[in-house]
C-alpha atoms as a PDB file:
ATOM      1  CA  UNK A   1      -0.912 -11.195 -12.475  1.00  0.00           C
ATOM      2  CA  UNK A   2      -1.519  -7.503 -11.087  1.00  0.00           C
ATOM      3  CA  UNK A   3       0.978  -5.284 -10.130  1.00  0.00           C
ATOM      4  CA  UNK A   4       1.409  -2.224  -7.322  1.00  0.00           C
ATOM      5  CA  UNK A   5       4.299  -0.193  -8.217  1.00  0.00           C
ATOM      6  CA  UNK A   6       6.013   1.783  -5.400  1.00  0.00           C
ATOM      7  CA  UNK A   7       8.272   4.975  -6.101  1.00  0.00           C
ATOM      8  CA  UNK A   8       9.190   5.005  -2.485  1.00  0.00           C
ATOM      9  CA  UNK A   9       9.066   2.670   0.507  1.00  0.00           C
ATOM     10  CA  UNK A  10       7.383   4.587   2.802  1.00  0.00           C
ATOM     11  CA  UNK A  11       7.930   3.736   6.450  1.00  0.00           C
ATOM     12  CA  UNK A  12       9.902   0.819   5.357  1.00  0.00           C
ATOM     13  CA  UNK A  13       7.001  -1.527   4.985  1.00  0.00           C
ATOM     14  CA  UNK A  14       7.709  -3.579   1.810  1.00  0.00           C
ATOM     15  CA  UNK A  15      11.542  -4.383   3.313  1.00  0.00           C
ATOM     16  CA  UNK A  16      10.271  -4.710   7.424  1.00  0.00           C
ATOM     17  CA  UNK A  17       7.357  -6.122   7.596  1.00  0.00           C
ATOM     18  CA  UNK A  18       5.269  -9.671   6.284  1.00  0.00           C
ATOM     19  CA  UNK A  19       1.907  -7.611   6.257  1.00  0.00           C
ATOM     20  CA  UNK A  20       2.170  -4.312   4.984  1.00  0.00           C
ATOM     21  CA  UNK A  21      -0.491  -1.689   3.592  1.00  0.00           C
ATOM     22  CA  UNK A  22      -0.913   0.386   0.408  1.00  0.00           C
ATOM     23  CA  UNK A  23      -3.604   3.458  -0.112  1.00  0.00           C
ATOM     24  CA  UNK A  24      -4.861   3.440  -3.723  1.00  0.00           C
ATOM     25  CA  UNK A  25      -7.124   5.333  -5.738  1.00  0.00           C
ATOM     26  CA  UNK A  26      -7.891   2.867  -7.789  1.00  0.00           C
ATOM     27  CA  UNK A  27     -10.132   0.029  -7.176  1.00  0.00           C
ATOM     28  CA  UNK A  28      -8.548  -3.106  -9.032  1.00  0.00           C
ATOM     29  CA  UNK A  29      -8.174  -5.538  -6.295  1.00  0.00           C
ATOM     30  CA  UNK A  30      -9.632  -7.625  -4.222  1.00  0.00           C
ATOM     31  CA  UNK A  31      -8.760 -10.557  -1.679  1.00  0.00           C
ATOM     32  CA  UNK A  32      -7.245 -13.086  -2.540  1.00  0.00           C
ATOM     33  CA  UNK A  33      -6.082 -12.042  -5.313  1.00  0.00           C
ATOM     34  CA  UNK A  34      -2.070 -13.023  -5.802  1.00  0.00           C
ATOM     35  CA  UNK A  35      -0.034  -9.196  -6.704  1.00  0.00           C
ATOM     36  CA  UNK A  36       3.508  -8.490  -7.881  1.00  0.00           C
ATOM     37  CA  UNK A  37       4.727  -5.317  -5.999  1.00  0.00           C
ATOM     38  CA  UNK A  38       7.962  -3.979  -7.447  1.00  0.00           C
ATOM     39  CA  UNK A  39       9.948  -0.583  -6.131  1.00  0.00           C
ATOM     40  CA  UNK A  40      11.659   1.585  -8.545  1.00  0.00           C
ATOM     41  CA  UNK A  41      10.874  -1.026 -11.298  1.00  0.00           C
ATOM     42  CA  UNK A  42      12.179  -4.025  -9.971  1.00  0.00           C
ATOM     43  CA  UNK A  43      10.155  -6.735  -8.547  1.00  0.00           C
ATOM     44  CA  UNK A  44      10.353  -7.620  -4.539  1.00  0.00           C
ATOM     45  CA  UNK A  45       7.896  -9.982  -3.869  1.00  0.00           C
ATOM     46  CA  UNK A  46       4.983 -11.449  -4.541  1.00  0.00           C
ATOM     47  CA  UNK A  47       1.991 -11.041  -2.206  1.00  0.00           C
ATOM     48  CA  UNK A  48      -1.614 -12.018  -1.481  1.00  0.00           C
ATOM     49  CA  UNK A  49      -4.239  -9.100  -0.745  1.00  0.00           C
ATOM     50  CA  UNK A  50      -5.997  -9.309   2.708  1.00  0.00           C
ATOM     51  CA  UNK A  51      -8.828  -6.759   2.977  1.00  0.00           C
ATOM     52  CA  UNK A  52      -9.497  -3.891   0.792  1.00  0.00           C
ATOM     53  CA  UNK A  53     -11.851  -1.215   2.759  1.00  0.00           C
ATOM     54  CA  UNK A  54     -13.272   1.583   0.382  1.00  0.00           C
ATOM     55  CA  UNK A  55     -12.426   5.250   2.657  1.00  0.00           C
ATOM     56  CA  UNK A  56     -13.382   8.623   1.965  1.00  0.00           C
ATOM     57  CA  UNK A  57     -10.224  10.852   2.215  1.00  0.00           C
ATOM     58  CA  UNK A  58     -11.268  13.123   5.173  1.00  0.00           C
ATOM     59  CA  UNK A  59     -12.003   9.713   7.060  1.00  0.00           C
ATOM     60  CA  UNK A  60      -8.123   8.874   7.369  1.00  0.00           C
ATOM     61  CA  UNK A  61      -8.619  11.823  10.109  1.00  0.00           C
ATOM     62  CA  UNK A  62     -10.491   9.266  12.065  1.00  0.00           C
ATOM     63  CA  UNK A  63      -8.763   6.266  11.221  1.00  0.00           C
ATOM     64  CA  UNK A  64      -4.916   7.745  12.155  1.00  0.00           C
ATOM     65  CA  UNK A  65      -3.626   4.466  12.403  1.00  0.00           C
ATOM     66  CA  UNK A  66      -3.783   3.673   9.017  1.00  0.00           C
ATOM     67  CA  UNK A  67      -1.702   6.633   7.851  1.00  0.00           C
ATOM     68  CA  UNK A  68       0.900   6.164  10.609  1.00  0.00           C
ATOM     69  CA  UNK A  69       1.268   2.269   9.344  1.00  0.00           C
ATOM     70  CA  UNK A  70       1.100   3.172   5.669  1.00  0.00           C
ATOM     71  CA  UNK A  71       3.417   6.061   5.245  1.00  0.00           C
ATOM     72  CA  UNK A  72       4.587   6.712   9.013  1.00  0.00           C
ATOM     73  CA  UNK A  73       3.096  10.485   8.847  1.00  0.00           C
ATOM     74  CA  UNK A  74       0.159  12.278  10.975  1.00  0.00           C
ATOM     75  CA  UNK A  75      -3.633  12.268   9.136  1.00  0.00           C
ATOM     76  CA  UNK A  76      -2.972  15.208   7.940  1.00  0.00           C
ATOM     77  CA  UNK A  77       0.278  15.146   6.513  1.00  0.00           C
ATOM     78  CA  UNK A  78      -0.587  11.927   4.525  1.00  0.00           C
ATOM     79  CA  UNK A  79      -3.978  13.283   3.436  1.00  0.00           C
ATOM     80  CA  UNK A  80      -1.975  16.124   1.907  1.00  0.00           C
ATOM     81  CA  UNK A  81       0.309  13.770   0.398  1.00  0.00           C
ATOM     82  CA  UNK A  82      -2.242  11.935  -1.151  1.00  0.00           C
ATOM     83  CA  UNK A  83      -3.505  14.963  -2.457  1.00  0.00           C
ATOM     84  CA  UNK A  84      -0.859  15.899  -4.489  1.00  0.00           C
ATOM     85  CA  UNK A  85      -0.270  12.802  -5.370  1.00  0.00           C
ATOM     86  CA  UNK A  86      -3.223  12.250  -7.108  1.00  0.00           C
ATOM     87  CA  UNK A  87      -4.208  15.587  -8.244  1.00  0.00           C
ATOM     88  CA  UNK A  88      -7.459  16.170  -6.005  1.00  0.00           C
ATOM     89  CA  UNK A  89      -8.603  18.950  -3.589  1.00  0.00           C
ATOM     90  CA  UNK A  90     -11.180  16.831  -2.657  1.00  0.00           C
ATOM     91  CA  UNK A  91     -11.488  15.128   0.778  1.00  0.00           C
ATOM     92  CA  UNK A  92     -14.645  13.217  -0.349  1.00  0.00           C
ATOM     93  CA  UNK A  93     -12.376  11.315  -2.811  1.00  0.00           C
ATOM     94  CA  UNK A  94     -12.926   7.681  -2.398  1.00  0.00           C
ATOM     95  CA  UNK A  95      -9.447   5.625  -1.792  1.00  0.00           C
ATOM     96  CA  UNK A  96      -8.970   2.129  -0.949  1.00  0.00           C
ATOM     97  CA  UNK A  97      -7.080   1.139   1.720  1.00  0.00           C
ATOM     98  CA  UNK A  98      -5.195  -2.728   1.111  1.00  0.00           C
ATOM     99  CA  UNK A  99      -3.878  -4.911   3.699  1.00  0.00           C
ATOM    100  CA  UNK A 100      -1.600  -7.582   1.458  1.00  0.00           C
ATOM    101  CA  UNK A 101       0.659 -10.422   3.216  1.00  0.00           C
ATOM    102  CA  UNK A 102       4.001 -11.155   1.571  1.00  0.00           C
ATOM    103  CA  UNK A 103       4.284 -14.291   0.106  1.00  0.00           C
ATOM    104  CA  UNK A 104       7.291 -14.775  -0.777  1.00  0.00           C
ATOM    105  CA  UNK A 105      10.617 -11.986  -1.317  1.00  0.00           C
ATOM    106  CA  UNK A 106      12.967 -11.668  -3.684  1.00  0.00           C
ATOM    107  CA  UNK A 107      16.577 -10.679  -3.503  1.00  0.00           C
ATOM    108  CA  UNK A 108      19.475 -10.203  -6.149  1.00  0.00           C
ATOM    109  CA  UNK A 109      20.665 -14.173  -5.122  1.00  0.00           C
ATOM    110  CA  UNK A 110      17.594 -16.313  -4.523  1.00  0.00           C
ATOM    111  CA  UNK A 111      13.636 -16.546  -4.231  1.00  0.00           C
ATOM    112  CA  UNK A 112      12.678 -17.768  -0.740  1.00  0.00           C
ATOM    113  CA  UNK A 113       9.479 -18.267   1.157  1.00  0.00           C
ATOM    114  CA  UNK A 114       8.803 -16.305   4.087  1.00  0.00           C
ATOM    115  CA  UNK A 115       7.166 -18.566   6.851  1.00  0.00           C
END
């Protein structure tokens, strides 16, 4: 099964929410395909990707939203984070954005379905 590793839980989205998205350079996914996400190496949840929309960098400028949902910063702060993240200067870098649903969390006691 695929995994999407998270260093940090931005905005508190894999812990808060049942729907959550993740920006990606990388095109490996698409929906309906079943994903593993883990943070800091251990494995939350499982969950099941939505929609993947192919964006040009500079277009998060125009699509705010998804930044503020994603990592809770302005377009321009998370375009600059994505930046450096991935070693570009480019704005006409092609990302993907993901829209997954958890399917079910994990905890240090028990698996359980969220419904």
């Amino acid at each position: 099964m695929p995994r999407l590793d998270f260093s940090y839980n931005w905005n508190k989205k894999l812990t808060a929410n049942r729907y959550f998205t993740t920006i990606r350079r990388r095109e490996f996914l698409v929906p309906g395909d079943a994903v593993d996400i883990y943070l800091d190496g251990k494995k939350i949840m499982k969950a099941m990707v939505i929609k993947k929309q192919e964006i040009k960098l500079w277009q998060l400028r125009t699509k705010e939203y998804i930044c503020y949902l994603d990592t809770g910063y302005s377009a321009k702060e998370t375009i600059e984070i994505l930046k450096k993240m991935h070693g570009t200067n480019s704005e006409n870098t092609t990302f993907y954005v993901y829209l997954l649903e958890c399917v079910v969390r994990y905890d240090e006691k028990e698996e359980y379905r969220d419904e």
